[in-house]
Protein backbone atom coordinates (compact mmCIF):
# COMPACT_ATOMS: atom_id res chain seq x y z
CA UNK A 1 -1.18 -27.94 33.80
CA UNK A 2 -0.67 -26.17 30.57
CA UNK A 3 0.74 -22.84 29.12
CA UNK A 4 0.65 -20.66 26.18
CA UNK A 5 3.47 -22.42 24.44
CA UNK A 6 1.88 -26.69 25.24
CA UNK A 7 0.22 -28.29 22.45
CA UNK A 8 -3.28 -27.30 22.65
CA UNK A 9 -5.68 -29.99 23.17
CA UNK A 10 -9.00 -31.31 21.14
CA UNK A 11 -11.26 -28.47 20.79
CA UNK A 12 -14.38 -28.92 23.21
CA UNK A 13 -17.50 -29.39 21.85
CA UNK A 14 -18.16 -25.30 22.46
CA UNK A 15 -15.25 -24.53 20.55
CA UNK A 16 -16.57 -27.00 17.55
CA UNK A 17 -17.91 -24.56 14.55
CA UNK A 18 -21.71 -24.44 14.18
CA UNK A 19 -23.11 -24.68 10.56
CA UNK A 20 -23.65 -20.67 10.78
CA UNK A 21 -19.90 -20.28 11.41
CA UNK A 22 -19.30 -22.43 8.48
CA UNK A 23 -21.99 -20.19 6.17
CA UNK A 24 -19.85 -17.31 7.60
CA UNK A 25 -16.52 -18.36 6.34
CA UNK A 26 -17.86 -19.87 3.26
CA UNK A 27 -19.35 -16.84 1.98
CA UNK A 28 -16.03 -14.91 2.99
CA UNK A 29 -14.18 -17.26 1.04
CA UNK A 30 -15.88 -16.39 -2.11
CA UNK A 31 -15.49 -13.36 -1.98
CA UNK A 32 -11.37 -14.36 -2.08
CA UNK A 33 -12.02 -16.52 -4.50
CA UNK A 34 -13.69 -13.95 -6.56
CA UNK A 35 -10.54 -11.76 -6.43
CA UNK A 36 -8.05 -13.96 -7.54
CA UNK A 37 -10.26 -16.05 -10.12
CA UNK A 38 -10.97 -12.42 -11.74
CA UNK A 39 -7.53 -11.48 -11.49
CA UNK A 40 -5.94 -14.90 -13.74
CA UNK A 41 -8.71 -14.99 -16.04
CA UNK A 42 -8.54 -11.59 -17.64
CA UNK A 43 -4.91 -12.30 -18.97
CA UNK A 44 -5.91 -14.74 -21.18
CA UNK A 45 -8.68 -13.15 -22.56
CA UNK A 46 -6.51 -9.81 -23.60
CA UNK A 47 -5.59 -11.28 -27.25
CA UNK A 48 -9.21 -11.63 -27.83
CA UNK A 49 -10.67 -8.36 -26.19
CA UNK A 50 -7.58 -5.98 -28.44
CA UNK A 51 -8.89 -8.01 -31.45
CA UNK A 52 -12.75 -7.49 -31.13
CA UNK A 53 -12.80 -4.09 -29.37
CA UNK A 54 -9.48 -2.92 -31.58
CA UNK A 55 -7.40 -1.65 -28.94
CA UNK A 56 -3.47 -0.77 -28.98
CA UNK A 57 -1.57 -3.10 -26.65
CA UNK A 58 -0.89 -0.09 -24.24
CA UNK A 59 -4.45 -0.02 -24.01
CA UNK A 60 -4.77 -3.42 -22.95
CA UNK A 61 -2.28 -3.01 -20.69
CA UNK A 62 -4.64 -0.96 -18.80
CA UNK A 63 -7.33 -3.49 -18.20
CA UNK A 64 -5.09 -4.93 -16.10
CA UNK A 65 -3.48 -2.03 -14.51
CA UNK A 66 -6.45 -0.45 -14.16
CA UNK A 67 -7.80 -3.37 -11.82
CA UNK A 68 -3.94 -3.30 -10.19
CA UNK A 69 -4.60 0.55 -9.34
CA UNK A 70 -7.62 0.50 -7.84
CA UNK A 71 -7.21 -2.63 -5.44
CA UNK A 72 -3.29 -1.26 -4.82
CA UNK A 73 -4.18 2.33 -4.46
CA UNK A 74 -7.61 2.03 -1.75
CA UNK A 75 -6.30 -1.02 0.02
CA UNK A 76 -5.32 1.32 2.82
CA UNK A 77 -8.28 3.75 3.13
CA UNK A 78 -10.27 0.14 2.90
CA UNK A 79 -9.04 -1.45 6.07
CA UNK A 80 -9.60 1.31 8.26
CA UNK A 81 -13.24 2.06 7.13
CA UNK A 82 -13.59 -1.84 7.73
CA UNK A 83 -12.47 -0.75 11.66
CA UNK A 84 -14.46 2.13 11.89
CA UNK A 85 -18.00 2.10 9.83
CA UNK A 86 -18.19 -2.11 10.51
CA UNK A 87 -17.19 -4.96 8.73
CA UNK A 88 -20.16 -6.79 7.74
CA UNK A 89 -21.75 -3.64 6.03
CA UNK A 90 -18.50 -2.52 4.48
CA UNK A 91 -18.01 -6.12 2.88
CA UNK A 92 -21.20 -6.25 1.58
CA UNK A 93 -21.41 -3.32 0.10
CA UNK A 94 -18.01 -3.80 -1.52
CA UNK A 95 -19.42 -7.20 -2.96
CA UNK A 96 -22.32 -5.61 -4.40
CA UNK A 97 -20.04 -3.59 -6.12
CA UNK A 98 -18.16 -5.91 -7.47
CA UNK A 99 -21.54 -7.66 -8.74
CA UNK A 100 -22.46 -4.96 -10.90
CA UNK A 101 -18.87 -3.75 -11.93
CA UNK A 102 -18.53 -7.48 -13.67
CA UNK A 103 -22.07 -6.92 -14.87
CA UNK A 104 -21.26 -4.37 -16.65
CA UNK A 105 -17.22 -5.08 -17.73
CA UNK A 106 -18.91 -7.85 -19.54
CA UNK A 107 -21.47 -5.63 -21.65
CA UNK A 108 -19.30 -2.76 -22.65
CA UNK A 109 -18.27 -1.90 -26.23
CA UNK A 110 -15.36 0.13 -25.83
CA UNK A 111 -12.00 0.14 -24.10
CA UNK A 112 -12.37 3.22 -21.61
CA UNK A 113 -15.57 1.63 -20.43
CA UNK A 114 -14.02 -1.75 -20.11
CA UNK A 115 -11.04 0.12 -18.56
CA UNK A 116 -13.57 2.00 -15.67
CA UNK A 117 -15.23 -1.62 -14.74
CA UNK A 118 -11.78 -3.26 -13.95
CA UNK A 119 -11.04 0.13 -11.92
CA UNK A 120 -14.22 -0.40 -10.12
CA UNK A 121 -14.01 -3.85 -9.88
CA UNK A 122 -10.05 -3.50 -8.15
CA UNK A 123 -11.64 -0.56 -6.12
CA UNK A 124 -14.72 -2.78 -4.42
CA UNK A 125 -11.74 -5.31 -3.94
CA UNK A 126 -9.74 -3.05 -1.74
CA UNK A 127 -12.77 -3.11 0.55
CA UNK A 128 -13.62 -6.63 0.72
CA UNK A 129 -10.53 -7.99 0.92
CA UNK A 130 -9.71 -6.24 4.23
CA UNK A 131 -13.10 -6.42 5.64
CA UNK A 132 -13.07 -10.39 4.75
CA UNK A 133 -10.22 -10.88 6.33
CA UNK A 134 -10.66 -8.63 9.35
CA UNK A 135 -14.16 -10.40 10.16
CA UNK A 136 -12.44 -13.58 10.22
CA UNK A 137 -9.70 -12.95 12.75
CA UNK A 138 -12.69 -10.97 14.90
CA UNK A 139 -14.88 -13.94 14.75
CA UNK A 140 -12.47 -16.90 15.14
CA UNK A 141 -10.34 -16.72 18.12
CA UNK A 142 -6.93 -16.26 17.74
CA UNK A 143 -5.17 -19.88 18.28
CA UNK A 144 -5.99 -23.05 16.18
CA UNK A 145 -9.56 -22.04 15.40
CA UNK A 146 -8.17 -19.15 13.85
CA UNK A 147 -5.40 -21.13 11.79
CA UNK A 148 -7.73 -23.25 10.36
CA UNK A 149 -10.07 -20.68 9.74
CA UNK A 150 -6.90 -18.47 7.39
CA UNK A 151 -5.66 -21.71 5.71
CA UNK A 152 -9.00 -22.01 4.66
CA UNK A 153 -9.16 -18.58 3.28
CA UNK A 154 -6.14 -18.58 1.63
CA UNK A 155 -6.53 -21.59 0.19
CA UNK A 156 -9.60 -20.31 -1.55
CA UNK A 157 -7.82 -17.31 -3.34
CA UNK A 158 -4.87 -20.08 -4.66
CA UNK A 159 -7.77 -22.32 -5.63
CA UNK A 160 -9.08 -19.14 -7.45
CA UNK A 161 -6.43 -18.14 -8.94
CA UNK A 162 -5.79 -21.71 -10.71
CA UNK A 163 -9.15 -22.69 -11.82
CA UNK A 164 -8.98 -19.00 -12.87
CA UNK A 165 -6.11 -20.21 -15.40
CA UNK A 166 -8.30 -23.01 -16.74
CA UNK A 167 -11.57 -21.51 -17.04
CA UNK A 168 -9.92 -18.45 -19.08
CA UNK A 169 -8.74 -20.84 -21.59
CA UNK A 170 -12.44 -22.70 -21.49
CA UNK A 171 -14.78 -19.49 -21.67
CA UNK A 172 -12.33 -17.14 -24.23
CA UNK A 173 -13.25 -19.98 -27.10
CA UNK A 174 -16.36 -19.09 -26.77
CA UNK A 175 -16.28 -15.14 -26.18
CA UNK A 176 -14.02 -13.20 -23.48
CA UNK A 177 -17.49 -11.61 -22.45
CA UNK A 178 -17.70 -14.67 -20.24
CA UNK A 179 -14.66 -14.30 -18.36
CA UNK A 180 -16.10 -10.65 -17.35
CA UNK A 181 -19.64 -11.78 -16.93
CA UNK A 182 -19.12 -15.49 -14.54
CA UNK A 183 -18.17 -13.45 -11.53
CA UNK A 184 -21.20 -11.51 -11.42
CA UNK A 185 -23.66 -14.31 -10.29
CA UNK A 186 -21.39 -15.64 -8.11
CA UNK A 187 -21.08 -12.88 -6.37
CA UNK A 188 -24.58 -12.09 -5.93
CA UNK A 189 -25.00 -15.67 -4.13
CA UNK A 190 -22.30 -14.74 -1.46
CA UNK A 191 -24.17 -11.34 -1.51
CA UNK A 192 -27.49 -12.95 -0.63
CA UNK A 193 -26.35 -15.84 1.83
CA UNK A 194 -23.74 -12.74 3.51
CA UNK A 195 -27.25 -10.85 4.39
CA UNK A 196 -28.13 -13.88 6.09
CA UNK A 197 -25.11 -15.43 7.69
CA UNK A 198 -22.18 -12.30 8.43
CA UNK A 199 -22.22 -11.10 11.97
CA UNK A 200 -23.34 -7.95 12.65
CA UNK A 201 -20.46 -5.45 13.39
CA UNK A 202 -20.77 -2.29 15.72
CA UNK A 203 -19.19 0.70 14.42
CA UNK A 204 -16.18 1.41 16.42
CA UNK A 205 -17.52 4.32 18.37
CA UNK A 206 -14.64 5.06 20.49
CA UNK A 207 -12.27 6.71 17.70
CA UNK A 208 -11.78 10.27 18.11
CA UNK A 209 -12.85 11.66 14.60
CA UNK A 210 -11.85 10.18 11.10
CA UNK A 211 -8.37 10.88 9.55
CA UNK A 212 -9.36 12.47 6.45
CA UNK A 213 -5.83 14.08 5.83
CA UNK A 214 -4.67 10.97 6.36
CA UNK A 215 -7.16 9.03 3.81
CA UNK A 216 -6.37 11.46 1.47
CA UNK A 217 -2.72 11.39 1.34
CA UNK A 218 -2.81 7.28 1.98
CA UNK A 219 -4.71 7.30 -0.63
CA UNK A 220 -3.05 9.57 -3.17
CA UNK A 221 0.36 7.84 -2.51
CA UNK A 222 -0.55 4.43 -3.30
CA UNK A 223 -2.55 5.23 -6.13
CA UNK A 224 0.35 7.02 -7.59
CA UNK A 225 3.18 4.79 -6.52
CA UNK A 226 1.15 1.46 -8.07
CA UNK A 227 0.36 3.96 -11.23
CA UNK A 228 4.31 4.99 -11.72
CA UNK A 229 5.40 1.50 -11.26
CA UNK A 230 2.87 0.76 -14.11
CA UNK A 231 4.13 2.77 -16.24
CA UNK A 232 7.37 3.35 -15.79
CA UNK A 233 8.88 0.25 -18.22
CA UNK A 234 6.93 2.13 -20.83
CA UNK A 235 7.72 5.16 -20.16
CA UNK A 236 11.27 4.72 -19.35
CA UNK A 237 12.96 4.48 -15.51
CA UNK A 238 15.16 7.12 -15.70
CA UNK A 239 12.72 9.63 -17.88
CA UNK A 240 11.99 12.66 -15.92
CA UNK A 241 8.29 11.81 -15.64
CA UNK A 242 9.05 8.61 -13.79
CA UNK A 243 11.89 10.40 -11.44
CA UNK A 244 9.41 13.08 -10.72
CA UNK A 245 6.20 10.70 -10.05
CA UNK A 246 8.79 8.81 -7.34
CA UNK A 247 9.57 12.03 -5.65
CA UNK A 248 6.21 13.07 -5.25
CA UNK A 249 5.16 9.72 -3.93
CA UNK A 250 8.08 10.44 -1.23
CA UNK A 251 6.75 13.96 -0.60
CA UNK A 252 3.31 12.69 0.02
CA UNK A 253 4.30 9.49 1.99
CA UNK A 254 6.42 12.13 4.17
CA UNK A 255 3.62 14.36 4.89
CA UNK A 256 1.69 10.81 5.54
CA UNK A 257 3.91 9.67 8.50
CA UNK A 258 3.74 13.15 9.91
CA UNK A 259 -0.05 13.61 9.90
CA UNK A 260 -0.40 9.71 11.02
CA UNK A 261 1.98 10.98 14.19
CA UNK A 262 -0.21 13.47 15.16
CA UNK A 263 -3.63 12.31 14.28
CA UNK A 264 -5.79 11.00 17.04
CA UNK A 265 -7.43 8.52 14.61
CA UNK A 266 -4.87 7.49 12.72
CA UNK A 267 -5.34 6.01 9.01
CA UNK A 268 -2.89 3.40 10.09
CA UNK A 269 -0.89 3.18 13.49
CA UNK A 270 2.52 3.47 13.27
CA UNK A 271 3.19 1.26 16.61
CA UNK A 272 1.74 -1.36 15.04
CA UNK A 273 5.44 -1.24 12.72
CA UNK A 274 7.45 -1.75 15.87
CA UNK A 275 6.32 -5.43 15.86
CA UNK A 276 9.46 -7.25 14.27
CA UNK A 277 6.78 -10.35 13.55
CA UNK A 278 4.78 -7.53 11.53
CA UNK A 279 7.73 -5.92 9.81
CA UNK A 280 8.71 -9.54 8.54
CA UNK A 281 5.57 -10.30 7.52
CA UNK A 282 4.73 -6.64 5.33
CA UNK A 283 7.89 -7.45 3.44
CA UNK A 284 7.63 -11.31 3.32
CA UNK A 285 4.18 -10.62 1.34
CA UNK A 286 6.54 -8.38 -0.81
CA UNK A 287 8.39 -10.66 -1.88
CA UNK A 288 6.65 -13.43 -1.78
CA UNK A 289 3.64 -12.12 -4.05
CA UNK A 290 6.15 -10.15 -6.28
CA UNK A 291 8.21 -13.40 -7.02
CA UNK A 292 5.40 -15.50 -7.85
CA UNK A 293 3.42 -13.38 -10.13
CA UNK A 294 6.90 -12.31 -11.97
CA UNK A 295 7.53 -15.45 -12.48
CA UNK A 296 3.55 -16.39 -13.72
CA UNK A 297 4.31 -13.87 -16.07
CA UNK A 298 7.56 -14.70 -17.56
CA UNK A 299 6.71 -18.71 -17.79
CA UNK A 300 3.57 -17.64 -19.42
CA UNK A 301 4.78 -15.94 -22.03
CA UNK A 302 7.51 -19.21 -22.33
CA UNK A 303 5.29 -21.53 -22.83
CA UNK A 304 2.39 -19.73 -25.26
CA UNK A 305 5.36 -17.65 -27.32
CA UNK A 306 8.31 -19.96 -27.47
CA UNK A 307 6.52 -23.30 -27.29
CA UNK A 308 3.52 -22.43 -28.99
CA UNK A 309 1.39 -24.11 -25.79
CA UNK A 310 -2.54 -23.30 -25.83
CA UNK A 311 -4.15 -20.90 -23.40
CA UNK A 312 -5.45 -24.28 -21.96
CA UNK A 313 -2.48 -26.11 -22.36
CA UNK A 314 -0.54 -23.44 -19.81
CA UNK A 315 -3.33 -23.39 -17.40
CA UNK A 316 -2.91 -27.50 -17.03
CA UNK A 317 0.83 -26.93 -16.98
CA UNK A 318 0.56 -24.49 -14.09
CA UNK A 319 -2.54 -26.64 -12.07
CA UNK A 320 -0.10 -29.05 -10.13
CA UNK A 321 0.95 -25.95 -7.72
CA UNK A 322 -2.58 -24.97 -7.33
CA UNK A 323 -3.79 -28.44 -6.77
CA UNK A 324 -1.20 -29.20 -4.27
CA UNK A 325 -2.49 -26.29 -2.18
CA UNK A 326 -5.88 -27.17 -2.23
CA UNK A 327 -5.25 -30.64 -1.04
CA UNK A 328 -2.55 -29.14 1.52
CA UNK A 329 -5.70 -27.15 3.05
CA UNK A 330 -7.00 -29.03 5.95
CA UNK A 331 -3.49 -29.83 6.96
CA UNK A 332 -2.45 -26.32 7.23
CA UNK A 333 -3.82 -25.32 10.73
CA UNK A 334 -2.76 -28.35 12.66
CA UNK A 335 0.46 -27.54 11.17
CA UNK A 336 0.92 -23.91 11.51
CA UNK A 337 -0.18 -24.98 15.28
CA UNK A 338 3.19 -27.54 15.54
CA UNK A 339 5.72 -25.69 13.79
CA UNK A 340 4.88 -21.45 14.33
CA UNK A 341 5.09 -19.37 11.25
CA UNK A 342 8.29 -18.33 11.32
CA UNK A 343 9.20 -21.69 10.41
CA UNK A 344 6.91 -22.18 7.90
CA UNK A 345 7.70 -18.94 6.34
CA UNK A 346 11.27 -19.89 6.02
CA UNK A 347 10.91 -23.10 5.10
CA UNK A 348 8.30 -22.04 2.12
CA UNK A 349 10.27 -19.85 0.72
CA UNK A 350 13.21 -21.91 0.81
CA UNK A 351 11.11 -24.52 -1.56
CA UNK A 352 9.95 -21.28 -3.39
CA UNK A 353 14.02 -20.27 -3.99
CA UNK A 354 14.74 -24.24 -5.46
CA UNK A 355 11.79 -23.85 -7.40
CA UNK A 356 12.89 -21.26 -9.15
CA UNK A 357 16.19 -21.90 -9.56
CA UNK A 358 15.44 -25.52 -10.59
CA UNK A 359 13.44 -23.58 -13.67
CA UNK A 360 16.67 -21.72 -14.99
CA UNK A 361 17.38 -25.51 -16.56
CA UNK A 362 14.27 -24.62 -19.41
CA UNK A 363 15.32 -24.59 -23.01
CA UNK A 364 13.32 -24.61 -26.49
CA UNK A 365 12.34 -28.49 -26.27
CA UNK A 366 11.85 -29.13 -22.33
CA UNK A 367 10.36 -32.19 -20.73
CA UNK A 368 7.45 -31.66 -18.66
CA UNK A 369 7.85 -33.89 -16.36
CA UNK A 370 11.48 -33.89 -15.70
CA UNK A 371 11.94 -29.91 -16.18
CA UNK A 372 8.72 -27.77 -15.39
CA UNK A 373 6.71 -30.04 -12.92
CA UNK A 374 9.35 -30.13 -10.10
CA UNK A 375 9.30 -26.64 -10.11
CA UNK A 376 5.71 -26.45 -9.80
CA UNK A 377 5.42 -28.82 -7.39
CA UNK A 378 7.84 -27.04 -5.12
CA UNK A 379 6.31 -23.39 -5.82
CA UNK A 380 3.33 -24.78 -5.01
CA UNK A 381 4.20 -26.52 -1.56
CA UNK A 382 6.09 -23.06 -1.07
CA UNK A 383 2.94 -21.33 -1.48
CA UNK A 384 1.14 -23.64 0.31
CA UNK A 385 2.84 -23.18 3.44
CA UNK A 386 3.77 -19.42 3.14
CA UNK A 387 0.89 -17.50 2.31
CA UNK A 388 -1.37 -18.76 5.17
CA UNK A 389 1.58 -17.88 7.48
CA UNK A 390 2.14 -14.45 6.46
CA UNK A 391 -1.47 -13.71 7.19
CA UNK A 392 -1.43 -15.44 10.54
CA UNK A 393 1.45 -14.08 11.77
CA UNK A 394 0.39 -10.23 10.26
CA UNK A 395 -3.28 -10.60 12.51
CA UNK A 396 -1.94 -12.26 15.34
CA UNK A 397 -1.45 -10.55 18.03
CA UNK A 398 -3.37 -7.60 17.12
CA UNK A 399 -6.34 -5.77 18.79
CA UNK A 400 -9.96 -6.36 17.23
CA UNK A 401 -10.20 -2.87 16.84
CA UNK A 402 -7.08 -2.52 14.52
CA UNK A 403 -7.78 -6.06 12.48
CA UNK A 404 -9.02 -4.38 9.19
CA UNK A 405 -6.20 -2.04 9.57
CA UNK A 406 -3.84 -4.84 9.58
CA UNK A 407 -5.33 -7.02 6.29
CA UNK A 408 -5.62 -3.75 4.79
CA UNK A 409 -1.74 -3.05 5.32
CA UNK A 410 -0.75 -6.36 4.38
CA UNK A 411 -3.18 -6.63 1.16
CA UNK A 412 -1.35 -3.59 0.41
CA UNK A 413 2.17 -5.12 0.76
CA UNK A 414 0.70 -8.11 -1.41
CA UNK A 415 -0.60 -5.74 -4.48
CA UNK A 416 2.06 -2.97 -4.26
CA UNK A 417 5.42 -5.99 -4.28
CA UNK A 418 3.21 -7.39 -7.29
CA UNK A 419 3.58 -4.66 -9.19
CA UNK A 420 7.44 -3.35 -7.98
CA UNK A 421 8.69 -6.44 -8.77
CA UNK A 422 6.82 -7.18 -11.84
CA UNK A 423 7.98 -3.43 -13.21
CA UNK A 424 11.59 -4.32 -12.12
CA UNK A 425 11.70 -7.46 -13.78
CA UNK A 426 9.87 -6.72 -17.42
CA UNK A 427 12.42 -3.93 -17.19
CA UNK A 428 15.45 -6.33 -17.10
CA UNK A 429 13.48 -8.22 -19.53
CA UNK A 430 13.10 -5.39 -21.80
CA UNK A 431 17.03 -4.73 -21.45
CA UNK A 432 18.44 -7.78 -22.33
CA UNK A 433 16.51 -8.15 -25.57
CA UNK A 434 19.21 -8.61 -28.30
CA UNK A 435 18.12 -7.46 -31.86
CA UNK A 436 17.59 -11.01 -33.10
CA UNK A 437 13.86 -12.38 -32.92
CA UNK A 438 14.48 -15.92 -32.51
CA UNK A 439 13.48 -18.38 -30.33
CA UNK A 440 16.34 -18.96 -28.54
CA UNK A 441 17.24 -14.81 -28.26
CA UNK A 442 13.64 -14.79 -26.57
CA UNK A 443 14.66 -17.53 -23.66
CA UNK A 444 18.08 -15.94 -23.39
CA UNK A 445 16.20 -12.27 -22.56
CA UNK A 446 13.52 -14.23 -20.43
CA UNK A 447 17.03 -16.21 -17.85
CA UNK A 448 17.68 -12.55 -16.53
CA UNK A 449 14.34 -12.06 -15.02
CA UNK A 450 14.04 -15.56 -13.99
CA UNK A 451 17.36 -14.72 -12.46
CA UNK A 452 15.99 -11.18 -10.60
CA UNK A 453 12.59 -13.55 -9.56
CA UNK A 454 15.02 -15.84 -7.64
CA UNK A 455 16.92 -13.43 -6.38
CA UNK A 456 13.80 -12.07 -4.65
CA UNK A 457 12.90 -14.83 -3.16
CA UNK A 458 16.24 -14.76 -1.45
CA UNK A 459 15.42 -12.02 -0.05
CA UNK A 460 12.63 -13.12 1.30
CA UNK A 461 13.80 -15.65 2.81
CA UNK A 462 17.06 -13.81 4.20
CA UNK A 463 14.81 -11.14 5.87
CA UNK A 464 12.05 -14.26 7.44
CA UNK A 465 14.84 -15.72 8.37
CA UNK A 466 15.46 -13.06 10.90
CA UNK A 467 12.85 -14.46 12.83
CA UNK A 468 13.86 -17.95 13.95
CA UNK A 469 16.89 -16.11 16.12
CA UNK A 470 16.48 -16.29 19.83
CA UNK A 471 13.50 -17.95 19.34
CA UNK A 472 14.05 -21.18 22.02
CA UNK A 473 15.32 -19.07 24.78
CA UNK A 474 12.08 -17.13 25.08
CA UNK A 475 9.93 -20.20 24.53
CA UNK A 476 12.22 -22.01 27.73
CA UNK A 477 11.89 -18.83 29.24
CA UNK A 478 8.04 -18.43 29.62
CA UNK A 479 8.22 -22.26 30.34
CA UNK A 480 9.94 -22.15 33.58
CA UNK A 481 7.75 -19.12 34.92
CA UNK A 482 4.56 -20.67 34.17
CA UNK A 483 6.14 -23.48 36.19
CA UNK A 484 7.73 -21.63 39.26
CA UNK A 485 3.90 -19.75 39.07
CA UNK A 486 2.50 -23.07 39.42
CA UNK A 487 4.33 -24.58 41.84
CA UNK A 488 4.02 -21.70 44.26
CA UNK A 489 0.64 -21.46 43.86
CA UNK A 490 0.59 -25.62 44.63
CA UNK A 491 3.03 -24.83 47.98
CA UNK A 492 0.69 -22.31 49.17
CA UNK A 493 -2.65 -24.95 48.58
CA UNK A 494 -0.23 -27.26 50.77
CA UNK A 495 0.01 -25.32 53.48
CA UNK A 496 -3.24 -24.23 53.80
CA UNK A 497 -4.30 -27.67 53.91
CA UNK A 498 -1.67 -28.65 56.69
CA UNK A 499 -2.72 -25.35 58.80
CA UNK A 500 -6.29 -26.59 58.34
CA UNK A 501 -5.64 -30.15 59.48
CA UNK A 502 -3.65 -29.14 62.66
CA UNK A 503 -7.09 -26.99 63.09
């Protein structure tokens, strides 16, 4: 006698994943991995790309914005054709994409071209990164099959992202062409073995129509909210560009929600926001992602500026936290199965607040091992048990139909509280710069944001919190019906069998 809420047993032999189902995920993976590898190696590279192709450093700015806006802006519109024209066929279309955009970001001679790729490249992300996702959570029941499955996944976009860190620093010595040019043939395996191992995926042909309102304003709104956020700590906050770009992002976000109301095939569902779990999780990415690429940013520019650190030397100093999530990885089901993901969430982002705050104690002459690697360590057990979470908690529970919708929302949440919180905090940056250009004027502009970073990540954690309440009685609750179900169900067998012996 079991129920929903009893540790689940050994999965049967059925239940065991075939070597297909392996291919499946494996090739889904690098696609992940693709994302965030491309997204830490280009920051390196930027000193050397300004210096050969002779570009300002707003200019540069843009070959990472650009990428920012067109993952940020389509994440939306990407999800829901995931849903609606199929999932295998949008992925790999997507990743073929990608292929050539790094193809080509890698043989340009100017800055607009270089600029377009990274636009491209950001835009095929904002449909594979929802249709990845989405075909997961379709393929692997939801349960510990499908826990495994996301820890997996997620653990392949932190692995990314570090060896990202490293290989930047490896490749630029030789030319920054590289760092453009490596995804390409990676891609273009996953490409090939995708053909051959992805699930076909029926086109959901019980929507009524396409929202094409809908995509449209979606669209426009997140491209123009990620692009003011961009540019508003150049431009100025309070300037009456930015105030003006915020307004219309209101207007059109209004006239969103109104056509989303009424549309029969809605660009996103708005029901699917009534789901406390899902509310927490939308803004626990927020903050979560926000935080930890704020604070990427600021320590970076510690380490290389104020402690005169190689590109390499940063990516090694930064490795513990990705290493410790890779290792963490085959753990992560079994233990999102124990514990839930509320508790995990809380818990992760508790480490992620200590972390932080433990990192406040930097000064001009720090020792590694007593000042920066707890830190890392516990940002990168934070991560470790967060980020899988969020996306388990975000998919569970949700129709099969309305999965890319879902990974679409919350990769939106992800890229969209990167760049908010990154804005908000080179802002504070920006204001607490004194006049002097020394060394220790630098780290006394850089505690603020470190200050703001933390500060998020209480916030995270305040609003996850929100989660554990209440959450025993309905567990006892569900308990004691599944038993009085049982037990009348065993009284009635009884009696039958005493009618039929007195027969």
């Amino acid at each position: 006698m079991t129920s929903p809420l009893t540790p689940s047993a050994a999965p049967s032999p059925a239940a065991r994943w075939t070597p297909r189902l392996w291919g499946t995920l494996l090739v889904l993976c690098a696609a992940m991995f693709l994302d965030a590898l491309d997204v830490s190696m280009v920051g390196v590279a930027l000193p050397s790309i300004g210096s050969e192709l002779d570009l300002s450093t707003s200019t540069l700015q843009w070959i990472v914005s650009g990428y920012i806006l067109g993952y940020g802006g389509l994440l939306l519109l990407g999800g829901r054709a995931a849903d609606l024209l199929g999932r295998r066929q949008v992925f790999l279309v997507a990743l073929g994409v990608f292929a050539l955009a790094s193809l080509l970001g890698g043989l340009v001679d100017s800055g607009p071209l270089l600029i377009a790729s990274r636009f491209i490249k950001g835009l095929s992300a904002a449909f594979t990164a929802p249709a990845g996702l989405s075909i997961i959570t379709t393929t692997f029941p939801e349960g510990p099959l499908r826990n495994r499955a996301l820890s997996i996944y997620v653990t392949c976009a932190a692995t990314g992202f570090s060896m990202g860190l490293v290989l930047s620093g490896l490749l630029t010595e030789a030319s920054w062409r590289l760092t453009m040019l490596l995804p390409a043939p990676i891609a273009v395996i996953a490409l090939i073995a995708g053909l051959k191992l992805i699930p076909r995926s029926e086109r959901d042909r019980t929507h009524r129509g396409y929202d094409i309102p809908g995509a449209i304003l979606g669209t426009a709104s997140m491209l123009l909210l990620v692009f003011t956020v961009v540019q508003a700590p150049e431009v100025g906050w309070a300037t009456a560009r930015t105030l003006l770009s915020f307004l219309a992002v209101a207007v059109l976000l209004t006239v969103f929600v109104r056509v989303e109301r009424r549309s029969p095939s809605p660009l996103i569902r708005l029901g699917v926001l009534r789901s406390g779990n899902q509310i927490r999780a939308q803004l626990g990415a927020m903050a979560f992602f926000g935080s930890y690429v704020s604070f990427q940013f600021l320590v970076t520019l510690y380490m290389q500026s104020l402690l005169g650190w190689s590109a390499l030397h940063t990516a090694l100093a930064f490795l513990p936290a990705g290493a410790l999530v890779a290792l963490s990885s085959t753990k992560m089901g079994a233990i999102v199965d124990r514990f839930g993901t509320p508790r995990l969430i809380v818990a992760g982002f508790a480490l992620m607040v200590v972390g932080y705050a433990l990192f406040l104690r930097v000064d001009l002459d720090p020792v590694y091992a007593a000042v920066i690697l707890p830190s890392m360590l516990l940002i990168g057990a934070a991560c470790a048990l967060v980020f899988p979470s969020l996306n388990i908690q975000a998919t569970n529970g949700v129709e099969d139909h309305e999965q890319g919708m879902v990974s679409g929302l919350l990769n939106t949440s992800v890229q969209v509280g990167g760049a908010i919180v990154l804005a908000i905090v080179t802002a504070v940056v920006t204001a607490n710069t004194s006049g002097s250009s020394s060394p220790q004027a630098v780290l006394d502009s850089y505690r603020p944001g470190l200050a703001v970073v933390t500060a998020i990540a209480v916030a995270g954690l305040l609003i996850t919190a929100t989660g554990l309440r209440g959450q025993r009685t309905p567990q006892t609750t569900i308990l004691v019906a599944k038993s009085d179900d049982v037990q009348k169900k065993d009284d009635q067998v009884m009696e039958e069998a005493r009618v039929a012996a007195r027969d």
